[in-house]
N, C-alpha and C. Protein backbone atom coordinates (compact mmCIF):
# COMPACT_ATOMS: atom_id res chain seq x y z
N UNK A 1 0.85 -1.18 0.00
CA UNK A 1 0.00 0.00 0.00
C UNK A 1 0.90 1.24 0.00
N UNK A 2 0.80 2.19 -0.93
CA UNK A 2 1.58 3.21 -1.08
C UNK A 2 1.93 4.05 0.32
N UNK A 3 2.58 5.12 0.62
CA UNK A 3 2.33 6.41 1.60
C UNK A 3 1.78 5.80 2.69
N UNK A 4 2.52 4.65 3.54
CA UNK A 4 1.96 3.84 4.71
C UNK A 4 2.65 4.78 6.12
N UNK A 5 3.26 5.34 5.77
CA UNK A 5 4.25 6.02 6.85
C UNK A 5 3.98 7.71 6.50
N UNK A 6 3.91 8.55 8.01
CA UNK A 6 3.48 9.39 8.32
C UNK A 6 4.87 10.29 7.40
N UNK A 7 5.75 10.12 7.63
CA UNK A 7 7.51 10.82 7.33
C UNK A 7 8.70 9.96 7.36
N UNK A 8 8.72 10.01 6.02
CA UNK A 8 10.36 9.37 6.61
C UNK A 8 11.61 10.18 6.41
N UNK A 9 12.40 9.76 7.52
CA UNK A 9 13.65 9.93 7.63
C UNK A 9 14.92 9.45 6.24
N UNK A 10 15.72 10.06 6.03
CA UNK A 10 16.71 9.51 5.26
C UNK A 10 18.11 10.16 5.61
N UNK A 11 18.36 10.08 6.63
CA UNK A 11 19.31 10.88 7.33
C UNK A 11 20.90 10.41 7.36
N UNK A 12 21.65 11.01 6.37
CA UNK A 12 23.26 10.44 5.89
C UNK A 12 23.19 9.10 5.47
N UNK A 13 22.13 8.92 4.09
CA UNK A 13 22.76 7.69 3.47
C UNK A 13 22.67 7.28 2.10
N UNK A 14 22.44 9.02 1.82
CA UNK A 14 22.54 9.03 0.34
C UNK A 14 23.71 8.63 -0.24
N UNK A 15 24.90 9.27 0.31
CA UNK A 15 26.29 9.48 0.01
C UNK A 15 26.70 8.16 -0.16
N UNK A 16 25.77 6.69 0.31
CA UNK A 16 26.44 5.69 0.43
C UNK A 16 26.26 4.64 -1.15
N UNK A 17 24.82 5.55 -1.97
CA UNK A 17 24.75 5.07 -3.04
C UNK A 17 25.21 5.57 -3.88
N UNK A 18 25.19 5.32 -5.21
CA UNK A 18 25.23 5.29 -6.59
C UNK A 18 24.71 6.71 -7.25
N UNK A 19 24.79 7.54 -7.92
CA UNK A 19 24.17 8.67 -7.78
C UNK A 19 22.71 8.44 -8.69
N UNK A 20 22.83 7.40 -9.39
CA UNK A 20 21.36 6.87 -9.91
C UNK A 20 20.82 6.01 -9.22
N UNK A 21 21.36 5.52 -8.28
CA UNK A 21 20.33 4.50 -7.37
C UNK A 21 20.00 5.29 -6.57
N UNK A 22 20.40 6.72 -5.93
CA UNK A 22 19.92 7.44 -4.84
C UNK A 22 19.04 8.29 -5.65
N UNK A 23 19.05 8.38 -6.95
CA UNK A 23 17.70 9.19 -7.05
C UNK A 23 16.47 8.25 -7.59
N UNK A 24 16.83 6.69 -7.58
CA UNK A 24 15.57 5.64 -7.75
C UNK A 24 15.07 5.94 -6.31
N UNK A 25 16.43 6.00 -5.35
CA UNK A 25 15.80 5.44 -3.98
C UNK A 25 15.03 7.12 -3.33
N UNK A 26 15.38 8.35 -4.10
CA UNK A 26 14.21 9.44 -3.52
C UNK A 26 12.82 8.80 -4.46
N UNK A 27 13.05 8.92 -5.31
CA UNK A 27 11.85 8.68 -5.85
C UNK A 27 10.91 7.32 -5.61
N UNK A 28 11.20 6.36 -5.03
CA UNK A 28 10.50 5.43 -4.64
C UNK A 28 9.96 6.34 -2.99
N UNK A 29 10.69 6.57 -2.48
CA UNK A 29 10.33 7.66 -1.20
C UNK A 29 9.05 8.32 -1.66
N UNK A 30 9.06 8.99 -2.33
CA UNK A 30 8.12 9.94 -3.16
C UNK A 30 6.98 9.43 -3.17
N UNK A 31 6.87 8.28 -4.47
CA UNK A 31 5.53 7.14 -4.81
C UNK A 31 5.65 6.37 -3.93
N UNK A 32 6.10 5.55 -2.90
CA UNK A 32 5.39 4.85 -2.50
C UNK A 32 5.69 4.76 -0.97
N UNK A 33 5.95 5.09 -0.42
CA UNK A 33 6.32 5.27 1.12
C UNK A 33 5.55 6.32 2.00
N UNK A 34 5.96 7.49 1.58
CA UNK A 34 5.50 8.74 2.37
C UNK A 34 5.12 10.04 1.78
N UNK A 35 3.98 10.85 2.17
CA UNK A 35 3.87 12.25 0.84
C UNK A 35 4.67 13.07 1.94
N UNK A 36 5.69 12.92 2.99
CA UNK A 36 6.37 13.79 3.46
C UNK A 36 7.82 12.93 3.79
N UNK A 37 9.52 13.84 3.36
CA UNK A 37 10.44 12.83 3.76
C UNK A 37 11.29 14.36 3.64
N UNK A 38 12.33 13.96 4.64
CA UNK A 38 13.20 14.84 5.57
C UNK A 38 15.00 13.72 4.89
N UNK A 39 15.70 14.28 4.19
CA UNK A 39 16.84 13.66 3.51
C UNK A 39 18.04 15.32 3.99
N UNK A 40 18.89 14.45 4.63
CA UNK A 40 20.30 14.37 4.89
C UNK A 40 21.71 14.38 4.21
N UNK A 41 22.62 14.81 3.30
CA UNK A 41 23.70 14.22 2.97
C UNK A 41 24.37 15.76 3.54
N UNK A 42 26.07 15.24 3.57
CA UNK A 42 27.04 16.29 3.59
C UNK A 42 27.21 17.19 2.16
N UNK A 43 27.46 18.55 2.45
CA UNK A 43 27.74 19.31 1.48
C UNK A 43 28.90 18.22 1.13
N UNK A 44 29.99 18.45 1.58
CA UNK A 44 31.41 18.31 1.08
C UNK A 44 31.08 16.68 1.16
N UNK A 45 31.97 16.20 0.04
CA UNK A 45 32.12 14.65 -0.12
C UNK A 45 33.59 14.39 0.67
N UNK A 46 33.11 13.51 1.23
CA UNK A 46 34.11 13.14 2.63
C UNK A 46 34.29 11.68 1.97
N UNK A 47 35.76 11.04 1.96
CA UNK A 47 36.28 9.66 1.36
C UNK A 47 36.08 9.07 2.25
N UNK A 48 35.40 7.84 2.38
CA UNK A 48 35.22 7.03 3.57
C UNK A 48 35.29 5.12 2.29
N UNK A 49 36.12 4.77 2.55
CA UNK A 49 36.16 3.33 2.45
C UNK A 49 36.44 2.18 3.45
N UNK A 50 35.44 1.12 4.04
CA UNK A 50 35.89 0.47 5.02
C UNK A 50 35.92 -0.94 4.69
N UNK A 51 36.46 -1.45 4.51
CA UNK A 51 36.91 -2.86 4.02
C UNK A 51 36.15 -4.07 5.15
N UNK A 52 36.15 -3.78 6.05
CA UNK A 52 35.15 -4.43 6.96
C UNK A 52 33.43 -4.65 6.31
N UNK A 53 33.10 -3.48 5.62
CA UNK A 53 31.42 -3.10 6.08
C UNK A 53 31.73 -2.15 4.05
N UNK A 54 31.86 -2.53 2.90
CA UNK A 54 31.72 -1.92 2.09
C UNK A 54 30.15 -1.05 1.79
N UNK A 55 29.20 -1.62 2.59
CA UNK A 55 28.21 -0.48 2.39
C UNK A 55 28.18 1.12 2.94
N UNK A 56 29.06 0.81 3.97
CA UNK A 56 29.96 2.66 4.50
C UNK A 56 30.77 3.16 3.57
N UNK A 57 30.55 2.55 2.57
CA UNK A 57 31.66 3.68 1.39
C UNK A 57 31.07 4.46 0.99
N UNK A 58 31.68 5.59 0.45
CA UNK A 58 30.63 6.84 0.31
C UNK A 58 30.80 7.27 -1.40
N UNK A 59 29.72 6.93 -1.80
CA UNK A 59 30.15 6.63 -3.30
C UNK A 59 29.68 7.94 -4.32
N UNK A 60 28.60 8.73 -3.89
CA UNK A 60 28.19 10.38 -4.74
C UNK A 60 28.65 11.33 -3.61
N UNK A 61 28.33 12.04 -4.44
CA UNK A 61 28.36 13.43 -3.84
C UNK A 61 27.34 14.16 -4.37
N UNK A 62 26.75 14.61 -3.40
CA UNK A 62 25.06 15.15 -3.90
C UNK A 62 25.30 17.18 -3.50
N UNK A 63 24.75 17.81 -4.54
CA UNK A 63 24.47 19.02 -4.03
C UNK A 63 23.00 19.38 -4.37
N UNK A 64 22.56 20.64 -4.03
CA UNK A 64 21.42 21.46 -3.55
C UNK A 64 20.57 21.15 -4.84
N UNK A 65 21.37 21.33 -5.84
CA UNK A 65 20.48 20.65 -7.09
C UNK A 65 19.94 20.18 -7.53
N UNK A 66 20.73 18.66 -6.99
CA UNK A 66 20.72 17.66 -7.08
C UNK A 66 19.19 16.94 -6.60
N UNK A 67 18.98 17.67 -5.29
CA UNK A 67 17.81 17.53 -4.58
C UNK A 67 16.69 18.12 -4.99
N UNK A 68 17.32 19.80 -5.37
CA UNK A 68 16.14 20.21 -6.28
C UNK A 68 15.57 19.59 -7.48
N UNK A 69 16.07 18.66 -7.91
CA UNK A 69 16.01 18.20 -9.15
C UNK A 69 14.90 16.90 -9.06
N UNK A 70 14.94 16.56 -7.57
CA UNK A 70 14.07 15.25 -7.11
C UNK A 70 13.00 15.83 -6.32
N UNK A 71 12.59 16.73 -6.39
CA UNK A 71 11.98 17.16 -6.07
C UNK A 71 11.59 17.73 -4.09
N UNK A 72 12.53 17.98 -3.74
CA UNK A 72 13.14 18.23 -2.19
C UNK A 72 13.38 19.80 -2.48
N UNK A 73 12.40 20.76 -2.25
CA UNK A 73 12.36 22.15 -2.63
C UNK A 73 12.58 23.04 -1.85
N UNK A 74 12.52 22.54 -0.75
CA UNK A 74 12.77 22.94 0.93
C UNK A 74 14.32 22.93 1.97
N UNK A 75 14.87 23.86 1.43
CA UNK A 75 16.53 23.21 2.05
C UNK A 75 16.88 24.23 3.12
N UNK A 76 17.04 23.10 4.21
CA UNK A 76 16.98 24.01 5.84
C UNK A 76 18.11 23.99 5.70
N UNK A 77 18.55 25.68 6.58
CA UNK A 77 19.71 25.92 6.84
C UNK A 77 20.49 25.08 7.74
N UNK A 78 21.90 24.75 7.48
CA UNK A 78 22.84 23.68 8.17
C UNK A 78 24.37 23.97 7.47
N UNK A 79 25.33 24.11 8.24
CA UNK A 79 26.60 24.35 7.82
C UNK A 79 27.26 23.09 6.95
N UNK A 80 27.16 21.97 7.68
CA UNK A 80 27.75 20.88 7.24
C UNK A 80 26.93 19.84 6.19
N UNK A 81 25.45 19.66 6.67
CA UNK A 81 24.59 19.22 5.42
C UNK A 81 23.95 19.80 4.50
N UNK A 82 23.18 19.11 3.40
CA UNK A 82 22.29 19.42 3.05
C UNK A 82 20.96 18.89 3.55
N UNK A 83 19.83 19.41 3.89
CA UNK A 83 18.86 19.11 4.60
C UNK A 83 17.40 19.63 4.04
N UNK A 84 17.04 18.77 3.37
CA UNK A 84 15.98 18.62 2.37
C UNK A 84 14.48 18.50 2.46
N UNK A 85 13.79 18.91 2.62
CA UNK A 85 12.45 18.42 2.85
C UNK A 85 12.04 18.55 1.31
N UNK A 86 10.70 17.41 1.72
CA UNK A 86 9.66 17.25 0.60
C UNK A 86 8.61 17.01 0.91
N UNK A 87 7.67 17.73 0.78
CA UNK A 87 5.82 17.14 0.86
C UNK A 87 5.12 17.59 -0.21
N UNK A 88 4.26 16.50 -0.50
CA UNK A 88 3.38 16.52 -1.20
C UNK A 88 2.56 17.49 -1.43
C-alpha cells in the first residue's frame, strides 16, 4: 500500500549510493512510502572506504540541485549538510 508512513527519515545515506540508485531510492520515497520525507547528505564529499562493512563507502556526492532536481524544494539551513524536505 503506497504512503503507509506518516515521514520518513533519510538521514546520511545518500552518500552511500550510486548517484542513480539514490535518485531511484528518492523517488520510490516519493511514490510509494510517504507524501512527506526529511533527507540528509554532507555538502562536502568526505572519502570514507571500510573494508570491513563496504556499504559505509561513500560513493556520490550530492548538491542542492541535485535535490532540487528530485523534487526536495525545501533546504533548511545547516553548515555541514544538506537538509531537504519534501511534501506533497
Amino acid at each position: 500500500m503506497p504512503n503507509n508512513y506518516e515521514v520518513v527519515l533519510a538521514i546520511d545515506i545518500l552518500e552511500h549510493f550510486e548517484k542513480q540508485d539514490g535518485i531511484k531510492f528518492l523517488e520510490l520515497i516519493k511514490r510509494r512510502c510517504s507524501k512527506h520525507a526529511l533527507v540528509s547528505t554532507p555538502k562536502n564529499f568526505i572519502e570514507q572506504h571500510v573494508e570491513a562493512n563496504p556499504f559505509e563507502d561513500h560513493r556520490s556526492h550530492w548538491v542542492q540541485q541535485d535535490l532540487e532536481n528530485a523534487g526536495f524544494v525545501e533546504i533548511l539551513p545547516n553548515q555541514e549538510s544538506w537538509i531537504a524536505v519534501y511534501s506533497a
